[in-house]
Protein backbone atom coordinates (compact mmCIF):
# COMPACT_ATOMS: atom_id res chain seq x y z
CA UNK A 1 0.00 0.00 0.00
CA UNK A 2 2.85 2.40 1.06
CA UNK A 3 4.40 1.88 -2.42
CA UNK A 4 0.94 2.52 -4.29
CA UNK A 5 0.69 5.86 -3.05
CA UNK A 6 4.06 7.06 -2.54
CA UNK A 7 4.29 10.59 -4.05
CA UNK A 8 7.75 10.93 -5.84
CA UNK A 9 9.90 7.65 -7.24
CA UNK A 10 13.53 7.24 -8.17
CA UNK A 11 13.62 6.27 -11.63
CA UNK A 12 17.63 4.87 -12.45
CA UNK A 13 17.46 6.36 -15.93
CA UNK A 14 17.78 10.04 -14.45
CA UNK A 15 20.95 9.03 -12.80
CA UNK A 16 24.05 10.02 -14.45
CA UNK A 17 27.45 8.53 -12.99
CA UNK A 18 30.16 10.81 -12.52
CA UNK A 19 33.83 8.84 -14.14
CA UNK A 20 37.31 9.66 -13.80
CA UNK A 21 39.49 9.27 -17.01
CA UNK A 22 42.94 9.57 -16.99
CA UNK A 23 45.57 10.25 -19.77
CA UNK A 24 48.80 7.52 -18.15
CA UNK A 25 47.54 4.35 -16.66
CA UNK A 26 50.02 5.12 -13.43
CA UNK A 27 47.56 7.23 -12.68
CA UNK A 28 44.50 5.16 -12.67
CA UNK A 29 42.85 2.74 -9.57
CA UNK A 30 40.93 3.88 -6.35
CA UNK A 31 40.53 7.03 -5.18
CA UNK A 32 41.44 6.92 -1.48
CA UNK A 33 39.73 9.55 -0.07
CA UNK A 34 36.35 8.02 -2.26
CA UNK A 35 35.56 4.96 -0.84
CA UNK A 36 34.45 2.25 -4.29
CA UNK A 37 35.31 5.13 -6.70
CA UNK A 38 38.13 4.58 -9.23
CA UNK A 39 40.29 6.10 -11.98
CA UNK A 40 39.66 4.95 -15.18
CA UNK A 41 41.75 4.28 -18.89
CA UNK A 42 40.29 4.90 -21.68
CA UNK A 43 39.61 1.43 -22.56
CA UNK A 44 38.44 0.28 -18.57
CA UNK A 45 36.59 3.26 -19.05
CA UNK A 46 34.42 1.91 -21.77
CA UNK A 47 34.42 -1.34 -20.05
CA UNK A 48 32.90 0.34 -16.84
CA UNK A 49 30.34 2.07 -19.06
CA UNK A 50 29.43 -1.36 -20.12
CA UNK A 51 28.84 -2.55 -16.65
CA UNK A 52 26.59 0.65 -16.19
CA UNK A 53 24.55 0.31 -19.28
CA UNK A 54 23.55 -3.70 -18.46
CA UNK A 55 22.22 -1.99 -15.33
CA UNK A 56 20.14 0.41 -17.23
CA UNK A 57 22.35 3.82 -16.16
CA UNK A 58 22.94 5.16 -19.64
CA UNK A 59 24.07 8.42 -18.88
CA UNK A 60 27.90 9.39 -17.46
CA UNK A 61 29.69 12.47 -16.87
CA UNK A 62 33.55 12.66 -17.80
CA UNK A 63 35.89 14.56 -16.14
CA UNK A 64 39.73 14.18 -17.82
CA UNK A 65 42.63 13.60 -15.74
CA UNK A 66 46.09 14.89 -18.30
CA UNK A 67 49.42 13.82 -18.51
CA UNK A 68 50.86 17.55 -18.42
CA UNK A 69 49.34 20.64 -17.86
CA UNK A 70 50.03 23.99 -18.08
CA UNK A 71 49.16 27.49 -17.51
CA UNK A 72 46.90 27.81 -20.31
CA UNK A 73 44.75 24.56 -19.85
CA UNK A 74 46.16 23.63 -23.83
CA UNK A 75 45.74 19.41 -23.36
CA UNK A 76 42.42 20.91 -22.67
CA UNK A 77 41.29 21.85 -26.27
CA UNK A 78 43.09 18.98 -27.66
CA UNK A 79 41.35 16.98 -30.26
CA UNK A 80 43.38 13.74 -28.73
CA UNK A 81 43.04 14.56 -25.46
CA UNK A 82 41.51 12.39 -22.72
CA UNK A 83 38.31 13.39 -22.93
CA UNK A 84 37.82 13.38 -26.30
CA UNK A 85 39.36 10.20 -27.11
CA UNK A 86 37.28 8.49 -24.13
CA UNK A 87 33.99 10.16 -25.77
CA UNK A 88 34.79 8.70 -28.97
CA UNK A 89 35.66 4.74 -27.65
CA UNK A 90 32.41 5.09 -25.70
CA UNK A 91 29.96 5.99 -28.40
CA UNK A 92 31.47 4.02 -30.84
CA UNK A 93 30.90 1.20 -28.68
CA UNK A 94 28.11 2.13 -26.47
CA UNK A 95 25.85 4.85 -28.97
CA UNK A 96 23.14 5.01 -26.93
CA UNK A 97 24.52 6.04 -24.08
CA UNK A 98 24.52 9.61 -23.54
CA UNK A 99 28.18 11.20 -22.86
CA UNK A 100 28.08 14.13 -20.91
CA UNK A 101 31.66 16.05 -20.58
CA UNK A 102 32.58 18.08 -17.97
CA UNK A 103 33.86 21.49 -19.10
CA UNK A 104 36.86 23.80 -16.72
CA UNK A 105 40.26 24.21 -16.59
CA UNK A 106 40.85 23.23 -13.36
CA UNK A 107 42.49 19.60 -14.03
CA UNK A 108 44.11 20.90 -17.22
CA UNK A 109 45.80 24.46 -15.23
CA UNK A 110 49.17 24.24 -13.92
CA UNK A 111 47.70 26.73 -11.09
CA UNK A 112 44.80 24.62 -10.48
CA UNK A 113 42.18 27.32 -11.14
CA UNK A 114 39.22 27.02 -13.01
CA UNK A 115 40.22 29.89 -15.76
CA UNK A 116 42.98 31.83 -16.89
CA UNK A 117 44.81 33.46 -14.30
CA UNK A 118 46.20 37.31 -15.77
CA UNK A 119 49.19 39.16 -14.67
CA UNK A 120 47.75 39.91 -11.40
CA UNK A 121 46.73 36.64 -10.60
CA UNK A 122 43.15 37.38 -11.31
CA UNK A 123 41.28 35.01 -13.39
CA UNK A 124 40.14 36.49 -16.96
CA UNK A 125 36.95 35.84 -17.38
CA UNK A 126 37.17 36.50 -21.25
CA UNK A 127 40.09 34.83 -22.04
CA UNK A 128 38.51 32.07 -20.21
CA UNK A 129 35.22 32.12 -22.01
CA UNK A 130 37.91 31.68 -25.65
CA UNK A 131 39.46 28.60 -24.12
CA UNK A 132 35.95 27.10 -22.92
CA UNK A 133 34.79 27.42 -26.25
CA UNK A 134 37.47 25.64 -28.20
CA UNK A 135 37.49 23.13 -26.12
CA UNK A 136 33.87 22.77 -26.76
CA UNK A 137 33.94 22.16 -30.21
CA UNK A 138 36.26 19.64 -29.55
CA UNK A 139 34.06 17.58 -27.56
CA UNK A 140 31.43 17.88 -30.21
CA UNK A 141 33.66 16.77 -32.92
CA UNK A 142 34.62 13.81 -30.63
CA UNK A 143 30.74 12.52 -30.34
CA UNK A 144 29.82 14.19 -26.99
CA UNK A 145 26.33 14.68 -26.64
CA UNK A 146 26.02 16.81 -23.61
CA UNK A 147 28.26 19.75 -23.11
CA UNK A 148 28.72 21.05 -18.98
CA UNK A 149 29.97 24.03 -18.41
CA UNK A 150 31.43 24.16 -14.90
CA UNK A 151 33.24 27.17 -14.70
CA UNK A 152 31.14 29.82 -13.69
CA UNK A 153 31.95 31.87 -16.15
CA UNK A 154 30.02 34.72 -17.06
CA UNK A 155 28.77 34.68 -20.56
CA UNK A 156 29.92 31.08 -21.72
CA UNK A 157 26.80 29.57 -21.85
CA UNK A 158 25.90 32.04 -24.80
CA UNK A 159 28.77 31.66 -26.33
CA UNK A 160 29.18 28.55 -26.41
CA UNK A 161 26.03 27.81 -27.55
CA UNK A 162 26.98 30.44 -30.94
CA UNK A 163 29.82 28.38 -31.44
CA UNK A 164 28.11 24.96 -31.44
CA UNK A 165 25.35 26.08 -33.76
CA UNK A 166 27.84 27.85 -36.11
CA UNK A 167 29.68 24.61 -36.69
CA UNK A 168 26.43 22.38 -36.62
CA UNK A 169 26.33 21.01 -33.54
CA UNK A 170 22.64 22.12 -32.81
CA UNK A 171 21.69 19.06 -30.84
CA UNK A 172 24.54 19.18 -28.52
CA UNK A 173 22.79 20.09 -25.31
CA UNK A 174 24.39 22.30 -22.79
CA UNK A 175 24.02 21.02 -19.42
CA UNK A 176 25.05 24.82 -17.08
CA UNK A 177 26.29 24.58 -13.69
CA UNK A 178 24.46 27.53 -13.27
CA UNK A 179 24.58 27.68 -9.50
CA UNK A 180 27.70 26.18 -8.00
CA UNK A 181 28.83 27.54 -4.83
CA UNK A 182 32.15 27.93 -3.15
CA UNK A 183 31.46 24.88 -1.41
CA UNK A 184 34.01 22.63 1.47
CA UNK A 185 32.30 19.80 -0.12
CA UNK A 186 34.46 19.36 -3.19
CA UNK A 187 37.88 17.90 -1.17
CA UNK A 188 37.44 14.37 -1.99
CA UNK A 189 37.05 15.43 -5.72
CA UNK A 190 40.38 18.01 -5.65
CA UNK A 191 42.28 14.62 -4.67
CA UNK A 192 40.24 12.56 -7.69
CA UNK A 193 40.73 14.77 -10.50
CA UNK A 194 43.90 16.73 -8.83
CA UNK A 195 42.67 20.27 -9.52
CA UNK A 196 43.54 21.68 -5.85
CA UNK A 197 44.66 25.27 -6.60
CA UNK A 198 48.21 26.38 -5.94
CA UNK A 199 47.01 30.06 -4.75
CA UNK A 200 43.93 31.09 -3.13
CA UNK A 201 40.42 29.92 -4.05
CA UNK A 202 37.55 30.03 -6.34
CA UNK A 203 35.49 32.40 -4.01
CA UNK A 204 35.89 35.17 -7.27
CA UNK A 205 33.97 33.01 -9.69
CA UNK A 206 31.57 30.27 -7.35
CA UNK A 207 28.57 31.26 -5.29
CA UNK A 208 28.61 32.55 -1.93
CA UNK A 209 26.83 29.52 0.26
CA UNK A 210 24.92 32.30 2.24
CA UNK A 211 22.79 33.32 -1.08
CA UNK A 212 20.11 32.03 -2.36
CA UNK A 213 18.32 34.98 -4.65
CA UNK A 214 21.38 35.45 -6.98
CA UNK A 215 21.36 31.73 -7.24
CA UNK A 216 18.03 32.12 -9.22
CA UNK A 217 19.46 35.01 -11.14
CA UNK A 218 22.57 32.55 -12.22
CA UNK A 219 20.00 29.97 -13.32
CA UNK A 220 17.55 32.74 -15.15
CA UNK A 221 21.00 34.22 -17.15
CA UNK A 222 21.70 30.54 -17.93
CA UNK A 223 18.63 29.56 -19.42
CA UNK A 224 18.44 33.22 -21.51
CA UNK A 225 22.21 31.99 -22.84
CA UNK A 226 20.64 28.86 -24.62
CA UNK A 227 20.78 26.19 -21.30
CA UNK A 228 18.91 23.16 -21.82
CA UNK A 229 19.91 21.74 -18.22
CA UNK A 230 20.70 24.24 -15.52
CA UNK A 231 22.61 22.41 -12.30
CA UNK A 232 22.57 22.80 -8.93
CA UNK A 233 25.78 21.96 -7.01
CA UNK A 234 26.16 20.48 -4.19
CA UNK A 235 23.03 19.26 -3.48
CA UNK A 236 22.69 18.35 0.23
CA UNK A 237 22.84 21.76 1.50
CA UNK A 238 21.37 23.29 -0.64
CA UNK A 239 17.84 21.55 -1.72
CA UNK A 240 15.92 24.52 -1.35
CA UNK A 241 17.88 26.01 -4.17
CA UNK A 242 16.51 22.92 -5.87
CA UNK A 243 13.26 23.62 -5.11
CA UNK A 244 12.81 27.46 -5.61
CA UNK A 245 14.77 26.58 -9.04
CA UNK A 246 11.75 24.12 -9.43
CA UNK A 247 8.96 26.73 -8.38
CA UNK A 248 10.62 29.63 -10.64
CA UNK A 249 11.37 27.57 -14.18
CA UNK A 250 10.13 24.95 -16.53
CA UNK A 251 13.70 23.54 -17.58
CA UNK A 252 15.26 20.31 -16.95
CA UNK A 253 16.95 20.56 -13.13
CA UNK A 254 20.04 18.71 -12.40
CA UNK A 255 21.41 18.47 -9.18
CA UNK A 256 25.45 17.41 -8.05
CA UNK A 257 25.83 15.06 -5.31
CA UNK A 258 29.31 15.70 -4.81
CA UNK A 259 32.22 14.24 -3.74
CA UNK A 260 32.11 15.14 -0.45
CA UNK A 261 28.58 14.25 0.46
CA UNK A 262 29.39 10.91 -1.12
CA UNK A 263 32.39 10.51 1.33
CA UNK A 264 30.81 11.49 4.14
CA UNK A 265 27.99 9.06 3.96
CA UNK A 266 30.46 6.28 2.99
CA UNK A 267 32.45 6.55 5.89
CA UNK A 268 29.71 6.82 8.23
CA UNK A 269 28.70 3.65 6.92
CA UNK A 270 31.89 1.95 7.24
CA UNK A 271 32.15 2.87 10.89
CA UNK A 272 28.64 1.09 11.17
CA UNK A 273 26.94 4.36 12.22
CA UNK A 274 24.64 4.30 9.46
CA UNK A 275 22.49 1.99 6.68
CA UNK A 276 23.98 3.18 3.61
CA UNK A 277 21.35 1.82 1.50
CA UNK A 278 18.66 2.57 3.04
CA UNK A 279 20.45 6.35 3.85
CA UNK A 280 21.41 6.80 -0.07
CA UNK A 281 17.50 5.86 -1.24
CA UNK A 282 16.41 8.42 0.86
CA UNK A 283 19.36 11.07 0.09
CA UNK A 284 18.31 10.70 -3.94
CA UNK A 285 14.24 10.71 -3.09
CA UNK A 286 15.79 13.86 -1.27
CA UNK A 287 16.70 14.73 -4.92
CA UNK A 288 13.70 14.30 -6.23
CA UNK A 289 10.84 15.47 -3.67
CA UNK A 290 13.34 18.89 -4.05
CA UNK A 291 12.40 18.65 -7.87
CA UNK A 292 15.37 17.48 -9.26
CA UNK A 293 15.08 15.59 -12.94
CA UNK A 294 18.66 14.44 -13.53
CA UNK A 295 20.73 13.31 -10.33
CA UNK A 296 24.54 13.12 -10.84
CA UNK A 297 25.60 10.94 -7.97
CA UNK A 298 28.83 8.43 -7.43
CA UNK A 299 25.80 5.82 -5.92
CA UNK A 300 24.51 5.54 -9.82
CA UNK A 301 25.90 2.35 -10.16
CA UNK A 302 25.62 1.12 -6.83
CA UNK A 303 22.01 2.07 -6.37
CA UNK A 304 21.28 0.95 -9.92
CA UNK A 305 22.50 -2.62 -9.29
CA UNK A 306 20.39 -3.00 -5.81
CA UNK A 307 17.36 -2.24 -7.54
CA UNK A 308 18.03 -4.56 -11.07
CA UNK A 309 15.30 -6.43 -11.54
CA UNK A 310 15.80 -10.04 -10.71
């Protein structure tokens, strides 16, 4: 009876799984301070998406690990780089599963930071937006179907959308994080993809955790750009971001469960202070009672398998 009625449902083909891909194998295996979450070649990448599609989640979100990287993100924007050539092995053997890349400088900088830093070690948001966009088109070109800008930039959403229509690319979507705060929650992930920044922080360029109305403005700018998905990130502390981005728009609504909300629960669980499966079903109805359509979560897989059909 409980299960006739209930209100809201976790469906497993809204959950996208977050992967790790890195350029040199040495770098690949588990990620210590992500308890079950790995590194990933190119080709065990495409073997872990095939684990993930027999389980019915068809959607993953790349982030590129790089062999070198410099001050101007350039591995980035290269049509052989990690990212791209992972897109390419995973459509060509996996086309129905929906690629979703990732898009910042932060793994690619030498600095760490999410754009390019200037002479007075401010980042540029312009020159930023230019790198962002080439690097675009070279996911497109490499068969991604989702592109996720995660930079805060202002004004990339626009033009990266210009770009992608100019060269044909009209049914890449554009997935924004459109309000991503300056959030403590991101450590585990600064270990996983090794984007810690050398100087000072991303306070210039993410939200501030305290607001909540220029969140909606973020979203609002986003979806005027050309947004098809606008993000909310993280997602624990902030659901009613979720939901007043629910109550204000009729777009798609992603929401990040992030590294450090994964961690957190894990290791209460290991410590046998919590049920982590019955705490992670209700963490993503969480998700979804907020008003959340697409969950990006590290339990995809996990949560997928424990509710297979048998």
């Amino acid at each position: 009876m409980r299960a006739l009625v209930r209100e809201h449902q976790i469906e497993v083909s809204h959950l996208v799984q977050p992967m790790f891909v890195v350029e040199n194998a040495r770098d690949a295996g588990p990620i210590r301070s992500m308890p079950g979450v790995h590194r990933y070649t190119v080709e065990s990448a495409v073997q872990e998406v095939g684990v993930l599609d027999a389980l019915d989640v068809r959607a993953v979100l790349l982030f590129g690990i790089p062999d070198t990287k410099d001050a101007v993100a350039s591995s980035n924007y290269d049509p052989n780089g990690v990212v791209q050539r992972a897109a390419r092995a995973i459509k060509e053997a996996f086309g129905h599963v929906i690629v979703i890349a990732d898009l910042c400088n932060c793994e690619y900088t030498s600095h760490g930071h999410c754009g390019i830093v200037d002479e007075r070690g401010e980042v540029d948001n312009d020159a930023t937006v230019e790198i962002l966009v080439r690097t675009a088109l070279t996911y497109a070109r490499s068969g991604v179907d989702v592109i996720a800008p995660s930079d805060m930039m202002d004004g990339r959403v626009r033009a990266i959308r210009e770009a992608l229509d100019s060269e044909g690319f009209e049914h890449v979507a554009i997935m924004a994080y459109s309000a991503k705060y300056a959030s403590a929650f991101y450590g585990p992930f600064r270990e996983a993809a090794d984007s810690t920044p050398q100087f000072g922080d991303r306070r210039s360029y993410q939200m501030d955790p305290p607001n909540a109305r220029e969140a909606l403005r973020e979203i609002s700018l986003d979806i005027d750009e050309g947004a098809d998905i606008i993000m909310v990130k993280p997602g624990m502390p902030y659901l009613d971001i979720v939901r007043a981005a629910r109550d204000s728009f009729d777009v798609p609504i992603a929401v990040y469960n992030v590294s450090g909300e994964y961690s957190m629960l894990k290791a209460a669980a290991q410590n046998g202070w919590i049920d982590e499966d019955r705490a992670v079903d209700e963490l993503l109805t969480g998700f979804v009672r907020a008003g959340a359509d697409v969950i990006i979560t590290y339990f995809a897989k996990d949560y997928a398998a424990r509710h297979a059909p048998h």
